[in-house]
C-alpha atoms as a PDB file:
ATOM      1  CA  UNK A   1       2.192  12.504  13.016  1.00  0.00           C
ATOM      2  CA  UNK A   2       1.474   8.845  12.510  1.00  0.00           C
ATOM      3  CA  UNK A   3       4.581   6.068  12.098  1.00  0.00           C
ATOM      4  CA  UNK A   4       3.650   3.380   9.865  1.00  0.00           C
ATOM      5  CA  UNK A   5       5.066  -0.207   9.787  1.00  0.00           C
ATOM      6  CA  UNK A   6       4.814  -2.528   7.456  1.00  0.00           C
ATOM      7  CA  UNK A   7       5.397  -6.313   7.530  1.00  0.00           C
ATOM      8  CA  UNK A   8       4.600  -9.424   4.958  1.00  0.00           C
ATOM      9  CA  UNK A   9       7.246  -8.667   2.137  1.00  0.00           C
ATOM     10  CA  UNK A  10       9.522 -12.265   1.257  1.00  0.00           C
ATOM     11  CA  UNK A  11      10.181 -14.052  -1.526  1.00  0.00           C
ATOM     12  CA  UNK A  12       7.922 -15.536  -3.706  1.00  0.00           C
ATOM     13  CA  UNK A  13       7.827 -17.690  -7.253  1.00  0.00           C
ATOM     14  CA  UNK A  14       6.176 -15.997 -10.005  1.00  0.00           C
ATOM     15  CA  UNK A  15       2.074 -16.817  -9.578  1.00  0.00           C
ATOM     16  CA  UNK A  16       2.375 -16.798  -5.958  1.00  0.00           C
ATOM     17  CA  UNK A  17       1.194 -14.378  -3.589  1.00  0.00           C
ATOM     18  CA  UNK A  18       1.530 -12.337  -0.704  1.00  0.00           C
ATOM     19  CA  UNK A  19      -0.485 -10.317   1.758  1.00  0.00           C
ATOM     20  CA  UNK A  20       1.676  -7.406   3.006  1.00  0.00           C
ATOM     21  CA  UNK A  21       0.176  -5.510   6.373  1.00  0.00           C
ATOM     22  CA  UNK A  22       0.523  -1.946   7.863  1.00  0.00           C
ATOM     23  CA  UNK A  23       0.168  -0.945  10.987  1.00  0.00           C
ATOM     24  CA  UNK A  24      -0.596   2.483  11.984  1.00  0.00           C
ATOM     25  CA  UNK A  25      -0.206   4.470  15.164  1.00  0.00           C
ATOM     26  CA  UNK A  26      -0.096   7.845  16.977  1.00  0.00           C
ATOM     27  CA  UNK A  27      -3.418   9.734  15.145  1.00  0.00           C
ATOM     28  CA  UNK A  28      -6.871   8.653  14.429  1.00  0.00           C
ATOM     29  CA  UNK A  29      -6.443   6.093  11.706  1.00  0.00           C
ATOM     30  CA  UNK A  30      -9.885   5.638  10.441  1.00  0.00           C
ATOM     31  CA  UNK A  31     -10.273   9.167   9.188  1.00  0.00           C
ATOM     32  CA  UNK A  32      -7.203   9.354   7.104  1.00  0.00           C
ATOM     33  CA  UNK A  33      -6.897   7.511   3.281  1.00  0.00           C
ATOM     34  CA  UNK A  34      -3.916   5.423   2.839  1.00  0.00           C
ATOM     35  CA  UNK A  35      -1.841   3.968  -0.108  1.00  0.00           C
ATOM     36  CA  UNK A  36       0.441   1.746  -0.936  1.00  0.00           C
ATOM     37  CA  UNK A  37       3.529   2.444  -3.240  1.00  0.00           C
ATOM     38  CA  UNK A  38       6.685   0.513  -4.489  1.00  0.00           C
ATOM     39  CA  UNK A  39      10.092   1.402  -5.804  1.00  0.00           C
ATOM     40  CA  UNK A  40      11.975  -0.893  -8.235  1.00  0.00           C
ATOM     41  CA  UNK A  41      15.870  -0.735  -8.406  1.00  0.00           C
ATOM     42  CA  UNK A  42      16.845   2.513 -10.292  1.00  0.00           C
ATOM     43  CA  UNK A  43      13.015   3.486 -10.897  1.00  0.00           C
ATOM     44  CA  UNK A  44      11.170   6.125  -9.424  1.00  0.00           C
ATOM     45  CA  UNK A  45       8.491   5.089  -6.633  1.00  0.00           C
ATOM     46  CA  UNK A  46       5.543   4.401  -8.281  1.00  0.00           C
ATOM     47  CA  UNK A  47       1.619   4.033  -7.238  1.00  0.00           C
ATOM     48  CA  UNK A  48       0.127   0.926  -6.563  1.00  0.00           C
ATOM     49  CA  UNK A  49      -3.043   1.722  -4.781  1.00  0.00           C
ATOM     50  CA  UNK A  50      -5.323   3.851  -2.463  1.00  0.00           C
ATOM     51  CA  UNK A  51      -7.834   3.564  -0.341  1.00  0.00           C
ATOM     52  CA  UNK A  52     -10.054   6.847   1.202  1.00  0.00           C
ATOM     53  CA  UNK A  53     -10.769   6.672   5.069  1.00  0.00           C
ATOM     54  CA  UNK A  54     -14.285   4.536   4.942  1.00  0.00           C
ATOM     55  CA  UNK A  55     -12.737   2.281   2.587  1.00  0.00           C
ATOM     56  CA  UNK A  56     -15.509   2.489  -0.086  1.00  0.00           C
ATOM     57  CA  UNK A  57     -13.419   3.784  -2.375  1.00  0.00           C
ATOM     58  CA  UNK A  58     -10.206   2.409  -4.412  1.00  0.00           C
ATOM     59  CA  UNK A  59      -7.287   3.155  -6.595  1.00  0.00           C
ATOM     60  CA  UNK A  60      -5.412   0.934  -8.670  1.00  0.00           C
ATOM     61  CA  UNK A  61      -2.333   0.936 -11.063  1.00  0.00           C
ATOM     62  CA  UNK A  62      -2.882  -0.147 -14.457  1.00  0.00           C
ATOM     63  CA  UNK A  63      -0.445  -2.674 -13.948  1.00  0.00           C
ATOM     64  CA  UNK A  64      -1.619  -4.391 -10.935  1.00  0.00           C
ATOM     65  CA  UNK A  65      -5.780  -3.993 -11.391  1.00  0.00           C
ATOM     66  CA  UNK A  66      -7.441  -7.114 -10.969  1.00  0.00           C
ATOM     67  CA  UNK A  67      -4.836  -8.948  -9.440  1.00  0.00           C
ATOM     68  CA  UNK A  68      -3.998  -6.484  -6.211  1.00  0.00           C
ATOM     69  CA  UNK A  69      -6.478  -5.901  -3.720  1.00  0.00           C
ATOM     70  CA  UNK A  70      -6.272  -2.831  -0.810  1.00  0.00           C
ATOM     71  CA  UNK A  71      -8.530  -3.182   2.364  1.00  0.00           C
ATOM     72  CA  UNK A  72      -8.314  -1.384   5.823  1.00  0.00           C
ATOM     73  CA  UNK A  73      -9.871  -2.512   8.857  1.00  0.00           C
ATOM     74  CA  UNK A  74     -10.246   0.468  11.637  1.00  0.00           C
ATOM     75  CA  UNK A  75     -10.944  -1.047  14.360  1.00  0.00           C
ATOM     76  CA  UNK A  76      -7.516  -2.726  14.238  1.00  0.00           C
ATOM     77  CA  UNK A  77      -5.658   0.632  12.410  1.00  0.00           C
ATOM     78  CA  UNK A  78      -4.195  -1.527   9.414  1.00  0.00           C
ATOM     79  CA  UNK A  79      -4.261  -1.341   6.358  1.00  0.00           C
ATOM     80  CA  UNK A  80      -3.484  -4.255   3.645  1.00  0.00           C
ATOM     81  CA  UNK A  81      -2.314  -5.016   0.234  1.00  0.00           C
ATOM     82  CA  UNK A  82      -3.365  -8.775  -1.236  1.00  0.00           C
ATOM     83  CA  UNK A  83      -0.864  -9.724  -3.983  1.00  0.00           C
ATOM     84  CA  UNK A  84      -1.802 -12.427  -6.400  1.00  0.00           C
ATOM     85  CA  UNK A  85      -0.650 -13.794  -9.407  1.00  0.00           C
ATOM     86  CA  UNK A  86       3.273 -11.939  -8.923  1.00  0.00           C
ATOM     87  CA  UNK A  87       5.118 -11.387 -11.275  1.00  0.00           C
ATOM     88  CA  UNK A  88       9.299 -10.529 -11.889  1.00  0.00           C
ATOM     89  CA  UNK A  89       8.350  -7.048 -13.070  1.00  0.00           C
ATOM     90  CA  UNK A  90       6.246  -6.242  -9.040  1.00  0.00           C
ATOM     91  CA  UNK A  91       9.657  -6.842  -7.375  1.00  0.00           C
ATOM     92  CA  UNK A  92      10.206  -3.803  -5.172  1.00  0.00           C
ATOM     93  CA  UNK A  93       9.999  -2.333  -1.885  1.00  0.00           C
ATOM     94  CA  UNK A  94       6.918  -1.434  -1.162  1.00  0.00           C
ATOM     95  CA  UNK A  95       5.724   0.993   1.085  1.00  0.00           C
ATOM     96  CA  UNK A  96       2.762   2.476   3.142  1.00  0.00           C
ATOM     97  CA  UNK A  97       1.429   5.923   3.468  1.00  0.00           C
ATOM     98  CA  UNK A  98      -1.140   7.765   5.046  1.00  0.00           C
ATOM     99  CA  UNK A  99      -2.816  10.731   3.469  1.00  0.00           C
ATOM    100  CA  UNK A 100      -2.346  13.919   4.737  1.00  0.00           C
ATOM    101  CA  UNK A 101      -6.077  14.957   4.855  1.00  0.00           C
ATOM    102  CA  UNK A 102      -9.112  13.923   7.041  1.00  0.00           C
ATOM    103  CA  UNK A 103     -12.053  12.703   5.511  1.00  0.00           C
ATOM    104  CA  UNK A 104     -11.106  13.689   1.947  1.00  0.00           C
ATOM    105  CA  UNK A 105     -14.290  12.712  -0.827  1.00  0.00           C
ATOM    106  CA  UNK A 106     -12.057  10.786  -2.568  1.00  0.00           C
ATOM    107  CA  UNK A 107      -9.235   8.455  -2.572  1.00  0.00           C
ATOM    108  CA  UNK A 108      -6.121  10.222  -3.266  1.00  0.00           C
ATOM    109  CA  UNK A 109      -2.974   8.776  -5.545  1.00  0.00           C
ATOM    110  CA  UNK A 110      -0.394  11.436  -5.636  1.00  0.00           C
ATOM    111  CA  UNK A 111       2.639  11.067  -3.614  1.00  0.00           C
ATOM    112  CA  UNK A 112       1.964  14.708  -2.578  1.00  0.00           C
ATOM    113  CA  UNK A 113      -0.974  14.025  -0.979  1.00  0.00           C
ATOM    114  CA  UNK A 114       0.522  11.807   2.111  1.00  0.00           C
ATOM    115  CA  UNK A 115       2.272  12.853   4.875  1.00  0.00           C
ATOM    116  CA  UNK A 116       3.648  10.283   6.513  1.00  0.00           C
ATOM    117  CA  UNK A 117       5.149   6.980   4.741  1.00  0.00           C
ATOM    118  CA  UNK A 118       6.916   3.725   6.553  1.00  0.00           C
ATOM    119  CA  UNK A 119      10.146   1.825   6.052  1.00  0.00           C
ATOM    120  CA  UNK A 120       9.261  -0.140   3.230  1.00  0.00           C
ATOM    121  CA  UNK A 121       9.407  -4.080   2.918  1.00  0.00           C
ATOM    122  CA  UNK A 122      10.878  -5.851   0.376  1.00  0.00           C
ATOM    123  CA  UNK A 123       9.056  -7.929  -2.409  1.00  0.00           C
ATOM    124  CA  UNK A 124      10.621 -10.120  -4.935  1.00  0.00           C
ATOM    125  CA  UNK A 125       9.395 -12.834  -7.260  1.00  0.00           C
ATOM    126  CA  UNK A 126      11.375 -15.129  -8.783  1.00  0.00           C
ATOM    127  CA  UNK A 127      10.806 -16.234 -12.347  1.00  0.00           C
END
């Protein structure tokens, strides 16, 4: 089992940005994909992207391509989520998980997939 923390979430003016971090620990990181998802008040938790375990491969939503980036660095067990250009509608808490299979071909997006998520840390932007 791996517990996953994340950290970086605040407040933020719409434009801004923010760099939210996960750390990983108790399994071999660098073999597993990981994600990043978000829940809205009163929504359902949504997709926001995916990385697979080498990190040459990622996911995006629709809604936050081209302005989101995910990166992983292994030797440190963490992945991240670069936020630019917020906006009202990407406040949420936003979470981490890691996938529940080694070494898959491809990055995964359904919630089904991973195994193990975090706490969550908030995001909001102010308009």
């Amino acid at each position: 089992q791996v517990q996953l923390v994340e950290s970086g979430g605040g407040l933020v003016q719409a434009g801004g940005s923010l760099r939210l971090s996960c750390a990983a620990s108790g399994r071999t990181f660098g073999v597993y994909g990981q994600g990043w998802f978000r829940q809205a008040p009163g929504k359902e938790r949504e997709f926001v992207a995916a990385i697979s375990w080498n990190g040459w491969i990622t996911y995006y939503a629709d809604s936050v391509k081209g302005r989101f980036t995910i990166s992983r660095d292994n030797t440190k067990n963490t992945v991240s989520l670069q936020m630019n250009s917020l906006k009202p509608e990407d406040t949420a808490v936003y979470y981490c998980a890691a996938s529940k299979y080694a070494r898959m071909v491809d990055a995964t997006t359904r919630p089904s997939d991973f195994g193990s998520w975090g706490q969550g840390t908030q995001v909001t932007v102010s308009s």
